[in-house]
PDB file of N, CA and C in Angstrom:
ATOM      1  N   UNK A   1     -13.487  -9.809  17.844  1.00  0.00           N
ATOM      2  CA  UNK A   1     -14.335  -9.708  16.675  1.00  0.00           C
ATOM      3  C   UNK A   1     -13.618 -10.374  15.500  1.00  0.00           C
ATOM      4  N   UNK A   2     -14.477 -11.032  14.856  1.00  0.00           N
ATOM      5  CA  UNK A   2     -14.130 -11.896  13.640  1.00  0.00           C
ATOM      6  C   UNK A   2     -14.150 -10.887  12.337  1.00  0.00           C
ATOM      7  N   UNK A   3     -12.419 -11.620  11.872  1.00  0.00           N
ATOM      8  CA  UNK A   3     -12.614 -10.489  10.560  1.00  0.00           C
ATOM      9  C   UNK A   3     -12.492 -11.535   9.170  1.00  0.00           C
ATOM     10  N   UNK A   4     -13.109 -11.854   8.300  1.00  0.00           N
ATOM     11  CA  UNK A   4     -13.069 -12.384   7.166  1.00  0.00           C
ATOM     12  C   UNK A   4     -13.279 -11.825   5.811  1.00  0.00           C
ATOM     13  N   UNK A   5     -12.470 -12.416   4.768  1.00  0.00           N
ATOM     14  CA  UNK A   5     -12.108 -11.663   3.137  1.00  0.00           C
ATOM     15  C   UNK A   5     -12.651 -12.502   2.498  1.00  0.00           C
ATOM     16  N   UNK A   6     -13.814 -12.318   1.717  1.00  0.00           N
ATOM     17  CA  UNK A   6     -14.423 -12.523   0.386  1.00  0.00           C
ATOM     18  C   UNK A   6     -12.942 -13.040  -0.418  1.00  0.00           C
ATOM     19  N   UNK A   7     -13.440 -14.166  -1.301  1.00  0.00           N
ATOM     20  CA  UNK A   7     -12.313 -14.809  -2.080  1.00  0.00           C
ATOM     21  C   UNK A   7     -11.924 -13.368  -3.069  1.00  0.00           C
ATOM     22  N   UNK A   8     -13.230 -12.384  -3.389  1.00  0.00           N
ATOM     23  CA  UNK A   8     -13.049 -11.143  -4.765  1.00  0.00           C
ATOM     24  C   UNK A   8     -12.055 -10.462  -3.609  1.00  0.00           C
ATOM     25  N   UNK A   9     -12.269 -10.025  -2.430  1.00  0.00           N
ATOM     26  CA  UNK A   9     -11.553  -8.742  -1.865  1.00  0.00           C
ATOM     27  C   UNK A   9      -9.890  -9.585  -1.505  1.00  0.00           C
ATOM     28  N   UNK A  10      -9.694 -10.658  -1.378  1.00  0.00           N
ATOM     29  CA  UNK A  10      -8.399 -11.454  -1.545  1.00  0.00           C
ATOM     30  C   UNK A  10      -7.552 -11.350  -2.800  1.00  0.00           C
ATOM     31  N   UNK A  11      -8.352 -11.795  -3.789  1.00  0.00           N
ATOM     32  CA  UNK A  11      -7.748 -11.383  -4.721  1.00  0.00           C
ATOM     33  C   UNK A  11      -7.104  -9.925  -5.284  1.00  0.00           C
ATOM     34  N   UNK A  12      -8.178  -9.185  -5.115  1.00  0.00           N
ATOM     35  CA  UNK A  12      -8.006  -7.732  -5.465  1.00  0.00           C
ATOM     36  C   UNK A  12      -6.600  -7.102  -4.215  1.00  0.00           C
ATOM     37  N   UNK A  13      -6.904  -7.709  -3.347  1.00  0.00           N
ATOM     38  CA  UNK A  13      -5.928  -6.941  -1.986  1.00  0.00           C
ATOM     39  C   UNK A  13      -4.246  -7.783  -2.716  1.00  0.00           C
ATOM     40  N   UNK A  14      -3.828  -9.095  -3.560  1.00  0.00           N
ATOM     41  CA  UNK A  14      -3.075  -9.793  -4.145  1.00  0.00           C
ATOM     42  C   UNK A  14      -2.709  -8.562  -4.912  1.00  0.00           C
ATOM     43  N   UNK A  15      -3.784  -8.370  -6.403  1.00  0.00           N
ATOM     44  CA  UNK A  15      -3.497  -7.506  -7.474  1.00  0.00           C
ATOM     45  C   UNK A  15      -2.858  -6.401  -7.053  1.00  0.00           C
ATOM     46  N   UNK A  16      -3.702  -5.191  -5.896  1.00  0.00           N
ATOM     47  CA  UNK A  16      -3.167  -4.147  -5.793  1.00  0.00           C
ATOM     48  C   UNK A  16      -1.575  -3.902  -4.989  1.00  0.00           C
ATOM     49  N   UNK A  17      -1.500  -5.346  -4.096  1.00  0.00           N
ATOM     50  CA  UNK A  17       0.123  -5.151  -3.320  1.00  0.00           C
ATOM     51  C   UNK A  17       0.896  -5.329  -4.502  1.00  0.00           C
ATOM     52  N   UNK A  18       0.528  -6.372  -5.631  1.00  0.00           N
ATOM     53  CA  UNK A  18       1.212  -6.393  -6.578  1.00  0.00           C
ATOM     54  C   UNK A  18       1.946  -5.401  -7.472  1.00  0.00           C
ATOM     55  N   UNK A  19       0.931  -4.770  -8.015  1.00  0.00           N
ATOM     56  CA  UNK A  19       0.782  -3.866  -8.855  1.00  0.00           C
ATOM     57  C   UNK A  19       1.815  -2.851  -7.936  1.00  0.00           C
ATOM     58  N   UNK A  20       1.726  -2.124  -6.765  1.00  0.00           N
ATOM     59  CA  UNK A  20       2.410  -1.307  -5.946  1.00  0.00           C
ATOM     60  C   UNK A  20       3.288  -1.450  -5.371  1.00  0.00           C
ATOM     61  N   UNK A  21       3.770  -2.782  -5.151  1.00  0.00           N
ATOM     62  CA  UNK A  21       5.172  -3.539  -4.875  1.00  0.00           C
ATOM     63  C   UNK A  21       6.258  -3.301  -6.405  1.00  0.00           C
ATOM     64  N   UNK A  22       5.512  -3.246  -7.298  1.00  0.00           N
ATOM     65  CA  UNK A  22       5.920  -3.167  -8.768  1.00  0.00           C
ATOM     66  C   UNK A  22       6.660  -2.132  -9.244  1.00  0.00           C
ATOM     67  N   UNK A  23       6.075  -0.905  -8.584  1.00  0.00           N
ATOM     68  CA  UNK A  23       6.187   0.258  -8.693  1.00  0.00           C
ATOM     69  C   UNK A  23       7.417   1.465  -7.857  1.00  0.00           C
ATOM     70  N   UNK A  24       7.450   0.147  -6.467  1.00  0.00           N
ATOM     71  CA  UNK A  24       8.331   0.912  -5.610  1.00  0.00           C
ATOM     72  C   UNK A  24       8.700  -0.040  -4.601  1.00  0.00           C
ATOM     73  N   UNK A  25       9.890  -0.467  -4.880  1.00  0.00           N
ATOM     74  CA  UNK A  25       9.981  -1.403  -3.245  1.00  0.00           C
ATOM     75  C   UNK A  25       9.419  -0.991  -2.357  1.00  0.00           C
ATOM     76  N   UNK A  26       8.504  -1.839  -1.035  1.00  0.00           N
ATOM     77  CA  UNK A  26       8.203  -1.557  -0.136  1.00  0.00           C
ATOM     78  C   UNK A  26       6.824  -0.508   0.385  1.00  0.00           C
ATOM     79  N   UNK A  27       6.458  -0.697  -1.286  1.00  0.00           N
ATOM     80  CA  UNK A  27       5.076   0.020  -1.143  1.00  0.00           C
ATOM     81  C   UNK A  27       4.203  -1.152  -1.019  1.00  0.00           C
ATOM     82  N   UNK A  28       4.155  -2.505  -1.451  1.00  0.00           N
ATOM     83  CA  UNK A  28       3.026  -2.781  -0.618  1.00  0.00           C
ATOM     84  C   UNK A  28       2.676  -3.378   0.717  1.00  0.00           C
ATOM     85  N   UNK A  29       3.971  -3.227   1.702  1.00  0.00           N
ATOM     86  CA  UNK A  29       4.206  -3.284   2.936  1.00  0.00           C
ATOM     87  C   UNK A  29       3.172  -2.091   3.660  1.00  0.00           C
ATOM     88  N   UNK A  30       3.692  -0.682   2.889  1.00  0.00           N
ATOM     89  CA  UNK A  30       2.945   0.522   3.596  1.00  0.00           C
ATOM     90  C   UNK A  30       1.007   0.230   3.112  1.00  0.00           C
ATOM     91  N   UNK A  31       0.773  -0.087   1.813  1.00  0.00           N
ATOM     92  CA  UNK A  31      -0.714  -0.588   1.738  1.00  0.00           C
ATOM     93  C   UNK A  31      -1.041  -1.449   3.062  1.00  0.00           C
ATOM     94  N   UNK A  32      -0.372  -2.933   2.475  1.00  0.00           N
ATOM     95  CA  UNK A  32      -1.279  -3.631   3.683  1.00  0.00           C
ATOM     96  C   UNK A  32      -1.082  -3.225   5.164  1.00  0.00           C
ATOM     97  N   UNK A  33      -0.085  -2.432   5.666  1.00  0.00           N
ATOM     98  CA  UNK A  33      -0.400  -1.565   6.897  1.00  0.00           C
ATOM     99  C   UNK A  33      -1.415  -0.536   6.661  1.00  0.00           C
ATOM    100  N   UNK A  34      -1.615   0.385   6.117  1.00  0.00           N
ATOM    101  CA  UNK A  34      -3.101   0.711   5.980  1.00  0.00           C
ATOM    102  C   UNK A  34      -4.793   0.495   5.757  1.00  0.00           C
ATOM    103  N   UNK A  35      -4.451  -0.927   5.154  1.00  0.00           N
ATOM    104  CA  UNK A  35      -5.536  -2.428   5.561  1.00  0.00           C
ATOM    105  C   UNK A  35      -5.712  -2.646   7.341  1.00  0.00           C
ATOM    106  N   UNK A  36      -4.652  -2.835   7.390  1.00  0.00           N
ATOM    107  CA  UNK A  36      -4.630  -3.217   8.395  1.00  0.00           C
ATOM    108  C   UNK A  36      -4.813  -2.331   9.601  1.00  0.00           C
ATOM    109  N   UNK A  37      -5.028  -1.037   9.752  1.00  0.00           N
ATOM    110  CA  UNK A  37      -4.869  -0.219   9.727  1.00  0.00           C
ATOM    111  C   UNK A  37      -7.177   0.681   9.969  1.00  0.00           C
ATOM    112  N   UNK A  38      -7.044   0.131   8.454  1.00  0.00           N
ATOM    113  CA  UNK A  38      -8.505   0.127   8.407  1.00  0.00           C
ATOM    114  C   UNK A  38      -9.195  -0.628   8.936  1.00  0.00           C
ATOM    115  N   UNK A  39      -8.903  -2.047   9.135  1.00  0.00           N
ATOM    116  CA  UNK A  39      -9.661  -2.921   9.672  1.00  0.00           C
ATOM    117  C   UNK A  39      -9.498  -2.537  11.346  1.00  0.00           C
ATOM    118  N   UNK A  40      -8.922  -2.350  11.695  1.00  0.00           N
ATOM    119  CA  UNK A  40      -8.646  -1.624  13.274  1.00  0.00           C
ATOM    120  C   UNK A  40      -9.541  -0.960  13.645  1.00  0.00           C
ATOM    121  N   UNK A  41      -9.559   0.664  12.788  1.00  0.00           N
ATOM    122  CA  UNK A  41     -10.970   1.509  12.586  1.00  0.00           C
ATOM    123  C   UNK A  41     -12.413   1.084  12.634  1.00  0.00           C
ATOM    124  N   UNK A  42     -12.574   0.439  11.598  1.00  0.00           N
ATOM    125  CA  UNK A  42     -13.897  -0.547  11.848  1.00  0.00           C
ATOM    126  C   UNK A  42     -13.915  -1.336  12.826  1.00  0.00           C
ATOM    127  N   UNK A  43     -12.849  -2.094  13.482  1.00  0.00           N
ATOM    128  CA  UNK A  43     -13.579  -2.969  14.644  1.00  0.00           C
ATOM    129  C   UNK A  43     -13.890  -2.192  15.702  1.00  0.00           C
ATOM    130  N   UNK A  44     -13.305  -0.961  16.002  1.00  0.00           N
ATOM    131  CA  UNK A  44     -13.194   0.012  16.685  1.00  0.00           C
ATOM    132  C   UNK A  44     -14.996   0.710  16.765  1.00  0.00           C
ATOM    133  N   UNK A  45     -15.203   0.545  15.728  1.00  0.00           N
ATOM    134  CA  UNK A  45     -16.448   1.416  15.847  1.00  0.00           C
ATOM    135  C   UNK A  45     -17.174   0.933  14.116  1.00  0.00           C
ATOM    136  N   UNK A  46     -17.764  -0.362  13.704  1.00  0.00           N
ATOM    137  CA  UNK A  46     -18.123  -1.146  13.011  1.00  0.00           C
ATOM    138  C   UNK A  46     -19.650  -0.055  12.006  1.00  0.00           C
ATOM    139  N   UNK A  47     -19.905   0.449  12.349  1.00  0.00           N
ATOM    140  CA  UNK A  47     -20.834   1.251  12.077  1.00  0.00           C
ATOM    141  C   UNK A  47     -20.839   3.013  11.899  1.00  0.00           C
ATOM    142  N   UNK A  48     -19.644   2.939  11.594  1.00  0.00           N
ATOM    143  CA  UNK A  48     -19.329   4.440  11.565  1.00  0.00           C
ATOM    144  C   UNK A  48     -18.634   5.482  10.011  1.00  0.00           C
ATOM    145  N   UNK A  49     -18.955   4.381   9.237  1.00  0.00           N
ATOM    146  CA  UNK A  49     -18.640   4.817   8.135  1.00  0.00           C
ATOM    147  C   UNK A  49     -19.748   4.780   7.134  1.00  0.00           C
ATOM    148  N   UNK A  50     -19.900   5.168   5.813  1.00  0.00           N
ATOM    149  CA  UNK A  50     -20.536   5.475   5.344  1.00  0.00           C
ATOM    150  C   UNK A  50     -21.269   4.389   4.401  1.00  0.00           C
ATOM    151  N   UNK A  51     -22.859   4.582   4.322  1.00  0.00           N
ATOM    152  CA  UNK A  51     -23.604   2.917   4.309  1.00  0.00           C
ATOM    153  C   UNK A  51     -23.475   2.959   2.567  1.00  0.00           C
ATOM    154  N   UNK A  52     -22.994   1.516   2.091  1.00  0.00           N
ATOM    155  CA  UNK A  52     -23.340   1.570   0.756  1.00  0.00           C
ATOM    156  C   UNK A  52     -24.564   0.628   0.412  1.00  0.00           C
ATOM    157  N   UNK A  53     -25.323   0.724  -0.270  1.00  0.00           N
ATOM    158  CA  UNK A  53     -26.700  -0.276  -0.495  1.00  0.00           C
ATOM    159  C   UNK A  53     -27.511  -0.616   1.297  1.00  0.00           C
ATOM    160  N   UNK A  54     -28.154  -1.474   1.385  1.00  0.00           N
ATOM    161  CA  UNK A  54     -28.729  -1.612   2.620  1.00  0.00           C
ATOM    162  C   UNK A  54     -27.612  -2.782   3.561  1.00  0.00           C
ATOM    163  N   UNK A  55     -26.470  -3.118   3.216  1.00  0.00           N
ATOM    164  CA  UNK A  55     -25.681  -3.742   4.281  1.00  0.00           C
ATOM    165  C   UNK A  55     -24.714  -3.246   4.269  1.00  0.00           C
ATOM    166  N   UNK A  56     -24.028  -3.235   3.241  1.00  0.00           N
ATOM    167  CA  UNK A  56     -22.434  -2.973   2.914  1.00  0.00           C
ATOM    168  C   UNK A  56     -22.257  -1.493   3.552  1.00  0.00           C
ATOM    169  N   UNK A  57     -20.990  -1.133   4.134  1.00  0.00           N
ATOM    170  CA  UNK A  57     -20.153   0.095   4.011  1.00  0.00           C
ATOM    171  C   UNK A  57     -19.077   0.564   3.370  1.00  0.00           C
ATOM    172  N   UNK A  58     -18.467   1.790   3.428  1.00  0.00           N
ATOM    173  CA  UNK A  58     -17.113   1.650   2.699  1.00  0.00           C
ATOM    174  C   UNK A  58     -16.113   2.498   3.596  1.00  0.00           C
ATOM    175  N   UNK A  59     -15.277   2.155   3.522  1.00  0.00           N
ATOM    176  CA  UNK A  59     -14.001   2.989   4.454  1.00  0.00           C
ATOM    177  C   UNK A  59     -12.872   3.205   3.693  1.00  0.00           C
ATOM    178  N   UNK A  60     -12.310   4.544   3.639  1.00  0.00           N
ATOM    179  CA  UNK A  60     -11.333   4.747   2.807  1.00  0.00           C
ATOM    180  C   UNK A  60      -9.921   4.749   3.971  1.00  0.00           C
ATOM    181  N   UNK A  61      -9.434   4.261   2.722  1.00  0.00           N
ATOM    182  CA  UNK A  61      -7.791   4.297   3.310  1.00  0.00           C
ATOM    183  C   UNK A  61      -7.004   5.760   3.226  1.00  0.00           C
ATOM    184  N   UNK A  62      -5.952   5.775   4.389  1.00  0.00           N
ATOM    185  CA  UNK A  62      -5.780   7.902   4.065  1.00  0.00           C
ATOM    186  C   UNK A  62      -4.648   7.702   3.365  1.00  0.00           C
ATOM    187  N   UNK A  63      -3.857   6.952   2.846  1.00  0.00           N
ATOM    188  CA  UNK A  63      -2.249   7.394   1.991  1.00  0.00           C
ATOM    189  C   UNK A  63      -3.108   6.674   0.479  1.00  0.00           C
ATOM    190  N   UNK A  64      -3.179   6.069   0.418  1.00  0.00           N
ATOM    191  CA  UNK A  64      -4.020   5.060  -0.984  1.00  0.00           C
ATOM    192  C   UNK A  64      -4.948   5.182  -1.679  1.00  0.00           C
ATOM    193  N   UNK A  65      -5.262   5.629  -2.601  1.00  0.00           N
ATOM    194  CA  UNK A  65      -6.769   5.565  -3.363  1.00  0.00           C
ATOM    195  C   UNK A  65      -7.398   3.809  -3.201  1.00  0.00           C
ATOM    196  N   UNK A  66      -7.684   3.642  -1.946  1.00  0.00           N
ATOM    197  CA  UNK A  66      -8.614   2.292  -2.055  1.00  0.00           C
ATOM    198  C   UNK A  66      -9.630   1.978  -0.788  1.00  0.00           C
ATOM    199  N   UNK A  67     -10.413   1.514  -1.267  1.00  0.00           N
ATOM    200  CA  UNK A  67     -11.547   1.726  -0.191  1.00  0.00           C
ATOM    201  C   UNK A  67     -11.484  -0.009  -0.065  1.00  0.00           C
ATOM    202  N   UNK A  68     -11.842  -0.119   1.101  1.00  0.00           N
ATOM    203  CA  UNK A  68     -12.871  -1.120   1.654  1.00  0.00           C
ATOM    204  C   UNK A  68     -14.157  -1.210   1.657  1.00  0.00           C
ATOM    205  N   UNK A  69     -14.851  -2.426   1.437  1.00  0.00           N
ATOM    206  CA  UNK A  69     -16.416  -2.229   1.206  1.00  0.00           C
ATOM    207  C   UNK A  69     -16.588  -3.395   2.430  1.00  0.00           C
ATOM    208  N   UNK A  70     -17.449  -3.564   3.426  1.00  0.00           N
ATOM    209  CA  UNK A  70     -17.626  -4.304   3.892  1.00  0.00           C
ATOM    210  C   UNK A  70     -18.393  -4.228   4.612  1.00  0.00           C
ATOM    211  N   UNK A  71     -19.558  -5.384   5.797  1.00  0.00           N
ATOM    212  CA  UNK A  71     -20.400  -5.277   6.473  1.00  0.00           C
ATOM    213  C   UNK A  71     -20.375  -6.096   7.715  1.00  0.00           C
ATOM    214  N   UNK A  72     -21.000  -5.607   8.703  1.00  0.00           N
ATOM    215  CA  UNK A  72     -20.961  -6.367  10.086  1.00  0.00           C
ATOM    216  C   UNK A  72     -22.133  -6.856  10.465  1.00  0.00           C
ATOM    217  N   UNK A  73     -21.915  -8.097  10.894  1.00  0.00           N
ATOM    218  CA  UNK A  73     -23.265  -8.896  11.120  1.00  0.00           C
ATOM    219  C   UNK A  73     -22.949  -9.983  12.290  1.00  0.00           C
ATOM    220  N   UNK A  74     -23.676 -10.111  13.401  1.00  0.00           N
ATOM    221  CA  UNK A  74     -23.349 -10.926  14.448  1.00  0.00           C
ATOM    222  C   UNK A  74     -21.636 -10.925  14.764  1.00  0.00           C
ATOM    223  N   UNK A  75     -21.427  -9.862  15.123  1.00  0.00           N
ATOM    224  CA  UNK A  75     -20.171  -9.559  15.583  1.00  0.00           C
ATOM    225  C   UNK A  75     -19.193 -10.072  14.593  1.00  0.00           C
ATOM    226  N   UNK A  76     -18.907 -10.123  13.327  1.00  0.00           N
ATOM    227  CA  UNK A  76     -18.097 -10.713  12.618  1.00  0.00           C
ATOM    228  C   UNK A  76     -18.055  -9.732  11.163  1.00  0.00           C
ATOM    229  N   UNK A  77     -16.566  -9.062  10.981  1.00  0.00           N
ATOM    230  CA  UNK A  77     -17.199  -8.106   9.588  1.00  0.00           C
ATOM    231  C   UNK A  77     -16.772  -8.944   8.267  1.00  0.00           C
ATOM    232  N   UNK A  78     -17.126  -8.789   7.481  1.00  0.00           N
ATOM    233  CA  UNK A  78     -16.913  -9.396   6.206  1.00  0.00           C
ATOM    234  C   UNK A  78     -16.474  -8.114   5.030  1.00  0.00           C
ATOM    235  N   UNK A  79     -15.026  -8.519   5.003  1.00  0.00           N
ATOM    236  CA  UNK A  79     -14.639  -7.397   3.877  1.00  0.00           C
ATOM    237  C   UNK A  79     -15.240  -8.304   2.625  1.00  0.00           C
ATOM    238  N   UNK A  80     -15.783  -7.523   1.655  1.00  0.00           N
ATOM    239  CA  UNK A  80     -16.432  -8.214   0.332  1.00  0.00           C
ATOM    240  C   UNK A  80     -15.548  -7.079  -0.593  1.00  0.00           C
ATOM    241  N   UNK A  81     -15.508  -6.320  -0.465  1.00  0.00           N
ATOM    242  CA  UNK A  81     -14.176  -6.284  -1.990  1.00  0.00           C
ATOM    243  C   UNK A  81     -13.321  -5.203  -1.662  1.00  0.00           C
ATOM    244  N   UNK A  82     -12.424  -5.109  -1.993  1.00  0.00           N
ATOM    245  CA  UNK A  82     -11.428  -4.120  -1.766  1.00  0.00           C
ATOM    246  C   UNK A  82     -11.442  -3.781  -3.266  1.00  0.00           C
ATOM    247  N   UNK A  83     -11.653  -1.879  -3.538  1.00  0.00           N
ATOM    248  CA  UNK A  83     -11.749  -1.068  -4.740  1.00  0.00           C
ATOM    249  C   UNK A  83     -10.501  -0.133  -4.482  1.00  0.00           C
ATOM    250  N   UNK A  84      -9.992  -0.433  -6.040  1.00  0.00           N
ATOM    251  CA  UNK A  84      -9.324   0.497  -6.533  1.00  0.00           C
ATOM    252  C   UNK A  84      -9.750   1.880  -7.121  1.00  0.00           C
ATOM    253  N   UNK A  85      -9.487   2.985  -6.265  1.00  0.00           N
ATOM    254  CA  UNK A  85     -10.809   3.642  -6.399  1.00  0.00           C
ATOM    255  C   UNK A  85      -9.787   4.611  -7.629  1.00  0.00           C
ATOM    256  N   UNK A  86      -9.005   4.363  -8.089  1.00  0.00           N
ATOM    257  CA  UNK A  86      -8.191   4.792  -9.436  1.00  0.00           C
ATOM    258  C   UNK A  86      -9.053   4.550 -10.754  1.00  0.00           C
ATOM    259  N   UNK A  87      -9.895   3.679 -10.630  1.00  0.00           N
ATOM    260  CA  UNK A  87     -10.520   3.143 -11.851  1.00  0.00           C
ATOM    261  C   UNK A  87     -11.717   3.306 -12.237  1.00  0.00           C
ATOM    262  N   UNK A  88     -12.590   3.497 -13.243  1.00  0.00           N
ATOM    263  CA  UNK A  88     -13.820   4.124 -13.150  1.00  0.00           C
ATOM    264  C   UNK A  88     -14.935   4.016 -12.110  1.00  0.00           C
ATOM    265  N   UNK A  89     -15.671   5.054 -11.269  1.00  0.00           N
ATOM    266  CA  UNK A  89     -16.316   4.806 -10.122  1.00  0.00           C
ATOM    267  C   UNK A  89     -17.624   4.071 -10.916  1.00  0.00           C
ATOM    268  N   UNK A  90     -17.717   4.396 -12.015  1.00  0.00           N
ATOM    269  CA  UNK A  90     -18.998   3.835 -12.160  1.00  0.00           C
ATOM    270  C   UNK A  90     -19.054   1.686 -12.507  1.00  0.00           C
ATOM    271  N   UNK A  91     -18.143   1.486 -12.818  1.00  0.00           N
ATOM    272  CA  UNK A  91     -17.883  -0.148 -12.626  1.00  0.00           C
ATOM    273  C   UNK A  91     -18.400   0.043 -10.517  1.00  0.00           C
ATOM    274  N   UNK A  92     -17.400   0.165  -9.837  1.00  0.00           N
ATOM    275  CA  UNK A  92     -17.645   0.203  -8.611  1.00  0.00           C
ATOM    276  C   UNK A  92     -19.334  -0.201  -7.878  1.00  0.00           C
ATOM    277  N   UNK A  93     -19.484   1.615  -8.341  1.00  0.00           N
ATOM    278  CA  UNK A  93     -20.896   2.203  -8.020  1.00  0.00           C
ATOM    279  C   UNK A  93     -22.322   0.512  -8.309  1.00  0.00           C
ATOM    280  N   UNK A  94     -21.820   0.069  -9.515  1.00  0.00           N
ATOM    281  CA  UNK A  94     -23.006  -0.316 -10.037  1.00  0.00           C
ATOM    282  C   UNK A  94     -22.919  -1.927  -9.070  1.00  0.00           C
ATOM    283  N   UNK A  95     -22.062  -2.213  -8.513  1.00  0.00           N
ATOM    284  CA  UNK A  95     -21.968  -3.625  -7.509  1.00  0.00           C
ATOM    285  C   UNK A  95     -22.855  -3.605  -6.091  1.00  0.00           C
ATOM    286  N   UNK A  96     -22.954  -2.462  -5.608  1.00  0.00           N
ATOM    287  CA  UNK A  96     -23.433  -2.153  -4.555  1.00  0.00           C
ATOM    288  C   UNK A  96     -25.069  -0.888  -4.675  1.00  0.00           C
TER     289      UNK A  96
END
């Protein structure tokens, strides 16, 4: 199964290793293993998390406040943004 990142959820997945690499050596090693981590989950079972708008889903990460938003379509998922879910839900909320 094909996994591809929205140029927004690239960037944002940049900002947040940043920002948490910043904070603590070697924290954003443990993030993007929990990306990675998540994306596993979903290929695992692509439809099992919770629907946002009529395509998108979201999957939370368990050590991190950050979700994945993303959708599966002809066997291929498309992460479209990775949220910092630290920051007001209602910016979030209103994209989807």
């Amino acid at each position: 199964m094909k996994v591809r990142f929205l140029s927004v959820a690239e960037t944002e997945l940049v900002k947040l290793l940043t920002w948490y690499e910043e904070r603590q050596q070697g924290l954003s090693s443990r993030l993007l293993d929990e990306v990675e981590d998540a994306i596993s989950r979903i290929k695992a079972n692509p439809t099992a998390w919770r629907p946002i708008g009529e395509k998108h889903r979201r999957i939370m990460l368990h050590i991190f406040k950050v979700g994945l938003i993303y959708r599966y379509q002809d066997d291929e998922i498309v992460i479209s943004e990775i949220l910092d879910l630290r920051s007001d839900p209602i910016h979030w909320r209103t994209k989807f």
